[in-house]
C-alpha atoms as a PDB file:
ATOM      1  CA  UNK A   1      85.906 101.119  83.794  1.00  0.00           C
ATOM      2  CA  UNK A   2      85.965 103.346  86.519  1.00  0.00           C
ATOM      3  CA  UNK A   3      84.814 106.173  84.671  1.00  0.00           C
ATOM      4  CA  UNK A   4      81.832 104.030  82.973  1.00  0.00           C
ATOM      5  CA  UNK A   5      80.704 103.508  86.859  1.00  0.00           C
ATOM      6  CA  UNK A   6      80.934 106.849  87.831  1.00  0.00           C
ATOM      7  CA  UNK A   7      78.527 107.459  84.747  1.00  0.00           C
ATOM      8  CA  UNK A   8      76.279 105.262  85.794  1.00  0.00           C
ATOM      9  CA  UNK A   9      75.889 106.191  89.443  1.00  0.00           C
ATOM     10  CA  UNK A  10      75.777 109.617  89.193  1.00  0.00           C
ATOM     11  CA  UNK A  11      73.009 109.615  86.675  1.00  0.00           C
ATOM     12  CA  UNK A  12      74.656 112.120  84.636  1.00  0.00           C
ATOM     13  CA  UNK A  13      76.737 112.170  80.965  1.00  0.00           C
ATOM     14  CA  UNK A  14      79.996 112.683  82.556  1.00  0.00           C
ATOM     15  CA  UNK A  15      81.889 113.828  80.043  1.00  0.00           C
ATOM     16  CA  UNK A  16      84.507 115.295  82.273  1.00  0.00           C
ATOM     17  CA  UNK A  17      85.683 112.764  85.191  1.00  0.00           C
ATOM     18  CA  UNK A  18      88.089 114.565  86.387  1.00  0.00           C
ATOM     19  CA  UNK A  19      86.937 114.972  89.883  1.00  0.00           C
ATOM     20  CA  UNK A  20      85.062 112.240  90.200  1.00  0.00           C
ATOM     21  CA  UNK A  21      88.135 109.949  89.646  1.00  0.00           C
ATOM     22  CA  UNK A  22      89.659 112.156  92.283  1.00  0.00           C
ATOM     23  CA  UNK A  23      86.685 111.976  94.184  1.00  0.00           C
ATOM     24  CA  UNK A  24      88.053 108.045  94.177  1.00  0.00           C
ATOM     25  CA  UNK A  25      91.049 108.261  95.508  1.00  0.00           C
ATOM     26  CA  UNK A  26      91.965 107.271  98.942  1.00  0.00           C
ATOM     27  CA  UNK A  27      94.526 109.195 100.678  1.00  0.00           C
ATOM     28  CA  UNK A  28      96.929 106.295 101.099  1.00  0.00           C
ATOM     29  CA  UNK A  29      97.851 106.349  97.439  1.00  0.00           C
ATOM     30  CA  UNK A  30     100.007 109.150  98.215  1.00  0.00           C
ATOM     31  CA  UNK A  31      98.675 111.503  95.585  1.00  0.00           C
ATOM     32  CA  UNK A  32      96.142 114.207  95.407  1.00  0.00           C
ATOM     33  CA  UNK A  33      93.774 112.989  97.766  1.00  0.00           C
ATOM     34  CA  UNK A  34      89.790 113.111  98.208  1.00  0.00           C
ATOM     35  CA  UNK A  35      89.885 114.501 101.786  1.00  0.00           C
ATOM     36  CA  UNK A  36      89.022 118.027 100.245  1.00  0.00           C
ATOM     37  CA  UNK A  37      85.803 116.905  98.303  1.00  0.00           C
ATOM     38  CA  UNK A  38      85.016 114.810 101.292  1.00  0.00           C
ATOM     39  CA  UNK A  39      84.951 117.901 103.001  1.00  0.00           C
ATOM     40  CA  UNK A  40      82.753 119.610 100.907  1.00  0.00           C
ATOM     41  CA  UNK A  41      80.486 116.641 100.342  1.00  0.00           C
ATOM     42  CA  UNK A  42      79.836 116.490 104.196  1.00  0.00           C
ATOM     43  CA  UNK A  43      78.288 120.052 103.915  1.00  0.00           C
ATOM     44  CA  UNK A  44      76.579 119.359 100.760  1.00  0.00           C
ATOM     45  CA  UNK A  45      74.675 116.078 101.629  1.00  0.00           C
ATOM     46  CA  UNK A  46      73.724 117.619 105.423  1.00  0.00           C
ATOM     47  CA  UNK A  47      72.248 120.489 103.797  1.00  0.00           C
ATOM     48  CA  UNK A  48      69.827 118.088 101.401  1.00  0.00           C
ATOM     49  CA  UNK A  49      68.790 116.296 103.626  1.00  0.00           C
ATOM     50  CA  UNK A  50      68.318 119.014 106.808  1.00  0.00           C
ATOM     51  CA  UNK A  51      66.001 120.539 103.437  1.00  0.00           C
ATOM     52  CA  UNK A  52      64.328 117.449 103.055  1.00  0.00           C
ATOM     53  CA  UNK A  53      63.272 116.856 106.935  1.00  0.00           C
ATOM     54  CA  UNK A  54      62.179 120.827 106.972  1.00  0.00           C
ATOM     55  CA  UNK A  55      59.596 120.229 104.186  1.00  0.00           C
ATOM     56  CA  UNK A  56      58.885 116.945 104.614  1.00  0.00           C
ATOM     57  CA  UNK A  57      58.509 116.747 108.455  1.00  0.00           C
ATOM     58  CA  UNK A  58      56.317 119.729 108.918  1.00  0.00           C
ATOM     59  CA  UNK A  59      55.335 118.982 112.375  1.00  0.00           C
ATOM     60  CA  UNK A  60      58.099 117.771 113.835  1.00  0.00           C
ATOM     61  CA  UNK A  61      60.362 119.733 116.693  1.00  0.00           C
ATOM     62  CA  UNK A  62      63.715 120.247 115.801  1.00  0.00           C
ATOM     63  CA  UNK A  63      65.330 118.149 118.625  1.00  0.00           C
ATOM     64  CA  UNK A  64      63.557 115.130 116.710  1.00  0.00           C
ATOM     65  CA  UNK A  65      64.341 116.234 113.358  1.00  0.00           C
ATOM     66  CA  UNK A  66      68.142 116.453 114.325  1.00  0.00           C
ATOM     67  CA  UNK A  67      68.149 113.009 115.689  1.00  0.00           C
ATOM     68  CA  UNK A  68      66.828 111.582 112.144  1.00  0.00           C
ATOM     69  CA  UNK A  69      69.626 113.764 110.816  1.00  0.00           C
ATOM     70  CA  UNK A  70      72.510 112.566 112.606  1.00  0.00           C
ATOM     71  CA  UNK A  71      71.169 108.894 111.399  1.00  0.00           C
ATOM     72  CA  UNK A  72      70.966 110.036 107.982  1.00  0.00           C
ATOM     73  CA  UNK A  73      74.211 111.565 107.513  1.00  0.00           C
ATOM     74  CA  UNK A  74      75.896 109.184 109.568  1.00  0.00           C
ATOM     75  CA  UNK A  75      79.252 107.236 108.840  1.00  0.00           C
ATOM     76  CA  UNK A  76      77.171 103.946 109.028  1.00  0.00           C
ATOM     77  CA  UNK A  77      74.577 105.122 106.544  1.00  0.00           C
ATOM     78  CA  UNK A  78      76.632 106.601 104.346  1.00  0.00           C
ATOM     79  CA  UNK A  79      78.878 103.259 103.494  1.00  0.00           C
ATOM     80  CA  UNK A  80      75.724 101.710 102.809  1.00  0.00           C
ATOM     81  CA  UNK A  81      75.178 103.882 100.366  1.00  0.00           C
ATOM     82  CA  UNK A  82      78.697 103.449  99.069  1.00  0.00           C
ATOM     83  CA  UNK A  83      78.568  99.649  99.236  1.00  0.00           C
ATOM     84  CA  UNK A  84      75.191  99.631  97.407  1.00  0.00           C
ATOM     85  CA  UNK A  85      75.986 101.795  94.576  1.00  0.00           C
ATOM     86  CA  UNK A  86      79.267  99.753  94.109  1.00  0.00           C
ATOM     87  CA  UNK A  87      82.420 102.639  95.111  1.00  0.00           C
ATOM     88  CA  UNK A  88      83.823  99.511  97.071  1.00  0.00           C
ATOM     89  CA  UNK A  89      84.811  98.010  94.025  1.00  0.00           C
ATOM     90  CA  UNK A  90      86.124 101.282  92.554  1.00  0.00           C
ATOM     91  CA  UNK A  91      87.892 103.171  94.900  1.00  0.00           C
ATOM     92  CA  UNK A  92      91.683 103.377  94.689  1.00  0.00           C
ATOM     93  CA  UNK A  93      93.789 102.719  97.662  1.00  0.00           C
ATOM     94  CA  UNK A  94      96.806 101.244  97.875  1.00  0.00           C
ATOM     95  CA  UNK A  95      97.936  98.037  98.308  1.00  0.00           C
ATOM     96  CA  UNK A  96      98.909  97.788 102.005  1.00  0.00           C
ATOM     97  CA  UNK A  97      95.130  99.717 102.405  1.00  0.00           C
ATOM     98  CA  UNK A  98      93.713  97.373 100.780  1.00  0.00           C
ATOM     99  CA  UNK A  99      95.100  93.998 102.028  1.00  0.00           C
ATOM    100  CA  UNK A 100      94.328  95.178 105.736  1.00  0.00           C
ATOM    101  CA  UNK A 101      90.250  95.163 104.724  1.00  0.00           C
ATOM    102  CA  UNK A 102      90.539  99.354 102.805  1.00  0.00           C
ATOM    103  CA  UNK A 103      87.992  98.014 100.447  1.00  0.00           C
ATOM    104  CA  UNK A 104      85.400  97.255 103.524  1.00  0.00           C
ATOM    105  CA  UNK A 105      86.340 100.152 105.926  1.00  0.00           C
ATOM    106  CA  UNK A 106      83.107 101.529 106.599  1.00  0.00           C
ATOM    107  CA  UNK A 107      85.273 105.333 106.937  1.00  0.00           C
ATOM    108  CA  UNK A 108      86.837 104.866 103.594  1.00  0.00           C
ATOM    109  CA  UNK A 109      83.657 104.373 102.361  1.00  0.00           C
ATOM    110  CA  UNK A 110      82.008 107.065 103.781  1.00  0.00           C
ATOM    111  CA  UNK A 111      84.722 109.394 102.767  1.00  0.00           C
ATOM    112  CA  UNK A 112      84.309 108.262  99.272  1.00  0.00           C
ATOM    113  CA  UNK A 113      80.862 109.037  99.212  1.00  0.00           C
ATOM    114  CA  UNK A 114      81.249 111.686 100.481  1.00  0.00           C
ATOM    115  CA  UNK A 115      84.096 113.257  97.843  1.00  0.00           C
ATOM    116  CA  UNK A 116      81.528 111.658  95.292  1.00  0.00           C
ATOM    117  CA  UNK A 117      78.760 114.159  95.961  1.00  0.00           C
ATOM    118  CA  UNK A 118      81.361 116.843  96.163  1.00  0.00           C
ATOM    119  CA  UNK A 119      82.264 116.162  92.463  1.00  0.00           C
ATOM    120  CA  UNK A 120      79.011 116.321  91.306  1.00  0.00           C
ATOM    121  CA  UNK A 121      77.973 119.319  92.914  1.00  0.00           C
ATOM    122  CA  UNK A 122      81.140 121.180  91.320  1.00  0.00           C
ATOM    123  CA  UNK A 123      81.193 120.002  88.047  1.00  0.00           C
ATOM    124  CA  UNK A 124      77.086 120.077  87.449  1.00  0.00           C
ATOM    125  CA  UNK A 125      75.332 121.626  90.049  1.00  0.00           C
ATOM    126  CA  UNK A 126      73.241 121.489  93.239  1.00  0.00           C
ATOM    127  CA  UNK A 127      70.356 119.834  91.329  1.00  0.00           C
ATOM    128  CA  UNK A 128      72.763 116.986  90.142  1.00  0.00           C
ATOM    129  CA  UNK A 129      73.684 116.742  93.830  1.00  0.00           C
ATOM    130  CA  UNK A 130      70.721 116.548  94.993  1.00  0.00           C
ATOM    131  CA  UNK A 131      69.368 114.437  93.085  1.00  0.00           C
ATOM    132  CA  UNK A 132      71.731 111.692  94.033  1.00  0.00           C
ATOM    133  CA  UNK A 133      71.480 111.977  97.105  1.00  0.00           C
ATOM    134  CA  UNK A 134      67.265 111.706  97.153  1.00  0.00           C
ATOM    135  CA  UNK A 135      67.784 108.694  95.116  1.00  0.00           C
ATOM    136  CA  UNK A 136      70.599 106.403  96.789  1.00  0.00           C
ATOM    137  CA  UNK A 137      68.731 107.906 100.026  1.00  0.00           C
ATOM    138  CA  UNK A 138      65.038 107.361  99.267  1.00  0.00           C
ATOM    139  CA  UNK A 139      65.511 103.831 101.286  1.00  0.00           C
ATOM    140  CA  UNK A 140      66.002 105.398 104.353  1.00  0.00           C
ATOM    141  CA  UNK A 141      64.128 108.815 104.039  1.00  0.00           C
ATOM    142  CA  UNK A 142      61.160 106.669 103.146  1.00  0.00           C
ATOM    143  CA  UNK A 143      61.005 104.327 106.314  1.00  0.00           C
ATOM    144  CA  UNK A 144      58.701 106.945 108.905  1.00  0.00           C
ATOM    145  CA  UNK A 145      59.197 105.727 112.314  1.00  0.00           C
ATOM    146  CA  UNK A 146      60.124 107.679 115.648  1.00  0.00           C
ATOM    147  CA  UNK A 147      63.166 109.466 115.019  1.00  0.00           C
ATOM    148  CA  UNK A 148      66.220 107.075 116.440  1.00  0.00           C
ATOM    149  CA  UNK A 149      67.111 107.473 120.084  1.00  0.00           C
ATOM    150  CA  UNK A 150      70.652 107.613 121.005  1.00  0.00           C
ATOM    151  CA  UNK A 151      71.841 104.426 123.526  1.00  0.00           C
ATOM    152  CA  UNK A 152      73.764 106.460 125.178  1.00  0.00           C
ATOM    153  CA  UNK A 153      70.733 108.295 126.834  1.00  0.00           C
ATOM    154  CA  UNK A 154      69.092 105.289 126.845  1.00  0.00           C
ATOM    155  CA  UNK A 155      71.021 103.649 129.282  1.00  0.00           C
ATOM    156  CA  UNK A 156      71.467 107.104 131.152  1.00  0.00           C
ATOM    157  CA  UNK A 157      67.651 107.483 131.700  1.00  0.00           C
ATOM    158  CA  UNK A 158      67.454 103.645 132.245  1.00  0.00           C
ATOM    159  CA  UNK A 159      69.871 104.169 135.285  1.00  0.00           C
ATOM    160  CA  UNK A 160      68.410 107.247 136.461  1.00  0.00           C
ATOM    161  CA  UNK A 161      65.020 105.721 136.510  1.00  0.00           C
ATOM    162  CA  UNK A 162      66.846 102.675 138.694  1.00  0.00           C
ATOM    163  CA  UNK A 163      68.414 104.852 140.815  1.00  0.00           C
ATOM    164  CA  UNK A 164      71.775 103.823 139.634  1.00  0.00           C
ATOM    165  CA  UNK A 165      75.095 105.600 139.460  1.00  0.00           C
ATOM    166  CA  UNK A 166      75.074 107.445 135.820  1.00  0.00           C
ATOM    167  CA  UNK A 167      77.582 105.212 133.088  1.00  0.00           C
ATOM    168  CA  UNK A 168      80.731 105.875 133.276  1.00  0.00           C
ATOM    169  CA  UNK A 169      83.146 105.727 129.962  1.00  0.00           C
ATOM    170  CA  UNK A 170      86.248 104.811 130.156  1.00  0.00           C
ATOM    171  CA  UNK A 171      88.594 104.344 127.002  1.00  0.00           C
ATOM    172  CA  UNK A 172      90.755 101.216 127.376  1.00  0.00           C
ATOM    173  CA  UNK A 173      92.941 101.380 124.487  1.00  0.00           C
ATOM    174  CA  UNK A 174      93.769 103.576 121.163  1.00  0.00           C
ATOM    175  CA  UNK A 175      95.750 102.512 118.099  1.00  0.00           C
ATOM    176  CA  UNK A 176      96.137 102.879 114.796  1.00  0.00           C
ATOM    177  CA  UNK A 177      97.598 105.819 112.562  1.00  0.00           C
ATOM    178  CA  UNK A 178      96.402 109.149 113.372  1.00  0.00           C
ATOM    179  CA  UNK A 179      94.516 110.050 110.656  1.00  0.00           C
ATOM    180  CA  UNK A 180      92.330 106.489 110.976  1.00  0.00           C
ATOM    181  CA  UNK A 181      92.330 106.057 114.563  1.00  0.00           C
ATOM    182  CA  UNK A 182      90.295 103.370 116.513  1.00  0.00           C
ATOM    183  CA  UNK A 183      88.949 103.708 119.966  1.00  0.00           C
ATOM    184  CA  UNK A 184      88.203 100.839 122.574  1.00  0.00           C
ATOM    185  CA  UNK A 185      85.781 102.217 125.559  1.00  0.00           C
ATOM    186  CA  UNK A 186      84.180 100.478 128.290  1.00  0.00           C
ATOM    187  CA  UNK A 187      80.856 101.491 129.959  1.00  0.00           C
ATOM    188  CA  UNK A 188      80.501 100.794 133.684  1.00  0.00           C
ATOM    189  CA  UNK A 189      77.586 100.778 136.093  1.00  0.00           C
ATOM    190  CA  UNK A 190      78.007  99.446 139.333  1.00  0.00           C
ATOM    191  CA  UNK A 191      76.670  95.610 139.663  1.00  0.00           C
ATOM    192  CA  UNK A 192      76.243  94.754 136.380  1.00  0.00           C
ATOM    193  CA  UNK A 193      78.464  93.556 133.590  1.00  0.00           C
ATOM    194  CA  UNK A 194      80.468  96.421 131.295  1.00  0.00           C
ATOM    195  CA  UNK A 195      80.155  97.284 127.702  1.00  0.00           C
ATOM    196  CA  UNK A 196      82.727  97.607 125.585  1.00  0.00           C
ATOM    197  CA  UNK A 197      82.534  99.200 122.038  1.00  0.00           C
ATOM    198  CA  UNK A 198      84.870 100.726 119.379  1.00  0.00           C
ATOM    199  CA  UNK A 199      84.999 103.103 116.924  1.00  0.00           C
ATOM    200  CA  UNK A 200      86.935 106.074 114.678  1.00  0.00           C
ATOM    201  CA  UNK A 201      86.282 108.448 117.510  1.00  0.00           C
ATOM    202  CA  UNK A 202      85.442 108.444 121.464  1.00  0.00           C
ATOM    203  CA  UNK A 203      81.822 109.277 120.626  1.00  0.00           C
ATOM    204  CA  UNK A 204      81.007 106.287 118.427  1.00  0.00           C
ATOM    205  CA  UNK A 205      82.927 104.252 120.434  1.00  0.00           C
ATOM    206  CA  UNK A 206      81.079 105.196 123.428  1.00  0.00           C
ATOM    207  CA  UNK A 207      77.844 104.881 121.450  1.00  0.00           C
ATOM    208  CA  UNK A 208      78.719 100.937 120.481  1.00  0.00           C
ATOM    209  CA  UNK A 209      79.690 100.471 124.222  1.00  0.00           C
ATOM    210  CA  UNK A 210      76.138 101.920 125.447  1.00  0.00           C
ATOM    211  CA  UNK A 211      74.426  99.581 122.780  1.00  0.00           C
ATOM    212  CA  UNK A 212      76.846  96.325 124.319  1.00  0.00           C
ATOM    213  CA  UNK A 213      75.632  97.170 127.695  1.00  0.00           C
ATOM    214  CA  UNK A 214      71.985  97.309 126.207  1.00  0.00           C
ATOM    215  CA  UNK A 215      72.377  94.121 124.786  1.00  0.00           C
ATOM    216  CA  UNK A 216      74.006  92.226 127.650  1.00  0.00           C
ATOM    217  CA  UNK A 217      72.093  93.547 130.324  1.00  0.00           C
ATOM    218  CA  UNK A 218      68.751  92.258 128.044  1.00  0.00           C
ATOM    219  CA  UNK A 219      66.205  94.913 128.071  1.00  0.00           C
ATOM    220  CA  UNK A 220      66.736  96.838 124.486  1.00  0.00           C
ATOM    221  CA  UNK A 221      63.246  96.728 123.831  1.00  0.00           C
ATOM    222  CA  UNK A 222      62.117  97.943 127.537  1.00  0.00           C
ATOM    223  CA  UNK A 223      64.620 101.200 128.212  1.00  0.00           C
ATOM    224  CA  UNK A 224      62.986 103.071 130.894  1.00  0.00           C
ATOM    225  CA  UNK A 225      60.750 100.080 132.590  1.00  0.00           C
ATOM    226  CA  UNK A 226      61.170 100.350 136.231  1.00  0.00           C
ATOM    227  CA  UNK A 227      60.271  96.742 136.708  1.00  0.00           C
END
């Protein structure tokens, strides 16, 4: 069964599934592992689509063009992508990973995506590759709006612009095994209310607590208005 999905995600005869069943598995089974395809697939999907923003964004300045890449190549993104083509249902974890919530960790995911496009890049080719990613991407290489601002400067310019201390991040708390870590940080500016935010890493849990303070604070849609 897994196999026949594979087949029908990928777009191509698979008549070999070797890696793409590996591409599968989750390191908590214990076994041969996809972290090495993930890897590879990291490279592999950031170099499509850095191509794809070169030709089709002409105009556009680099500092914008990475800021569309870091969305498109992003954790979030990419277990959308997983979810939507159905590698939640598929991927094999173990038991323990999957009755703590394996099956809708948004980093397993990602990973698994990842490992996917690995597999099909080895055993067919770039164009294969590429291919699959233009087409479980078209969704979000189609939409053609400013390229996505990061909160984090949001709030800094909306402080600066306040004359306000700049946010200060402070991580409250880290668990979890080290290979799947989660972060707890707090964002603080002087009089008003922190943000608080988590995440696999400092960075995106700094970004979620920048986005918190956005939210609480009220004026997401007016960063930078003096008033």
């Amino acid at each position: 069964m897994q196999i026949n999905h594979l087949k029908e995600i990928s777009g191509v005869d698979v008549t070999q599934a070797r890696l793409l069943s590996h591409a599968l598995t989750h390191s908590s089974m214990g076994e041969k592992d996809n972290e090495r395809l993930e890897f590879l697939g990291d490279r592999v999907l950031g170099l499509v689509i850095a191509e794809y923003l070169y030709h089709k964004k002409p105009q556009e300045e680099e500092g914008h063009m990475a800021k569309r890449f870091a969305r498109l190549v992003s954790k979030d993104i990419l277990a959308e992508v997983a979810i939507k083509i159905g590698l939640d249902e598929v991927v094999i974890i173990s038991k323990s990973e999957e009755n703590t919530g394996g099956r809708t960790n948004s980093t397993i995911l990602a990973d698994c995506c990842e490992a996917v496009i690995a597999a099909l890049y080895i055993e067919f080719g770039w164009n294969t590759a590429r291919h699959f990613i233009i087409n479980h991407w078209k969704d979000y290489l189609m939409i053609d709006q400013p390229p996505p601002r990061d909160p984090k400067t949001i709030l800094q310019e909306w402080a600066q612009a306040k004359g306000l201390a700049l946010p200060q991040y402070q991580i409250l708390s880290q668990s979890g095994p080290s290979h799947q870590p989660l972060f707890e940080v707090a964002v603080h500016i002087p009089g008003y209310q922190m943000g608080k935010g988590s995440g696999s890493s400092k960075k995106i849990a700094e970004r979620q607590a920048a986005e918190n303070f956005i939210e609480i604070v009220g004026w997401a849609t007016r960063a930078g208005d003096n008033d």
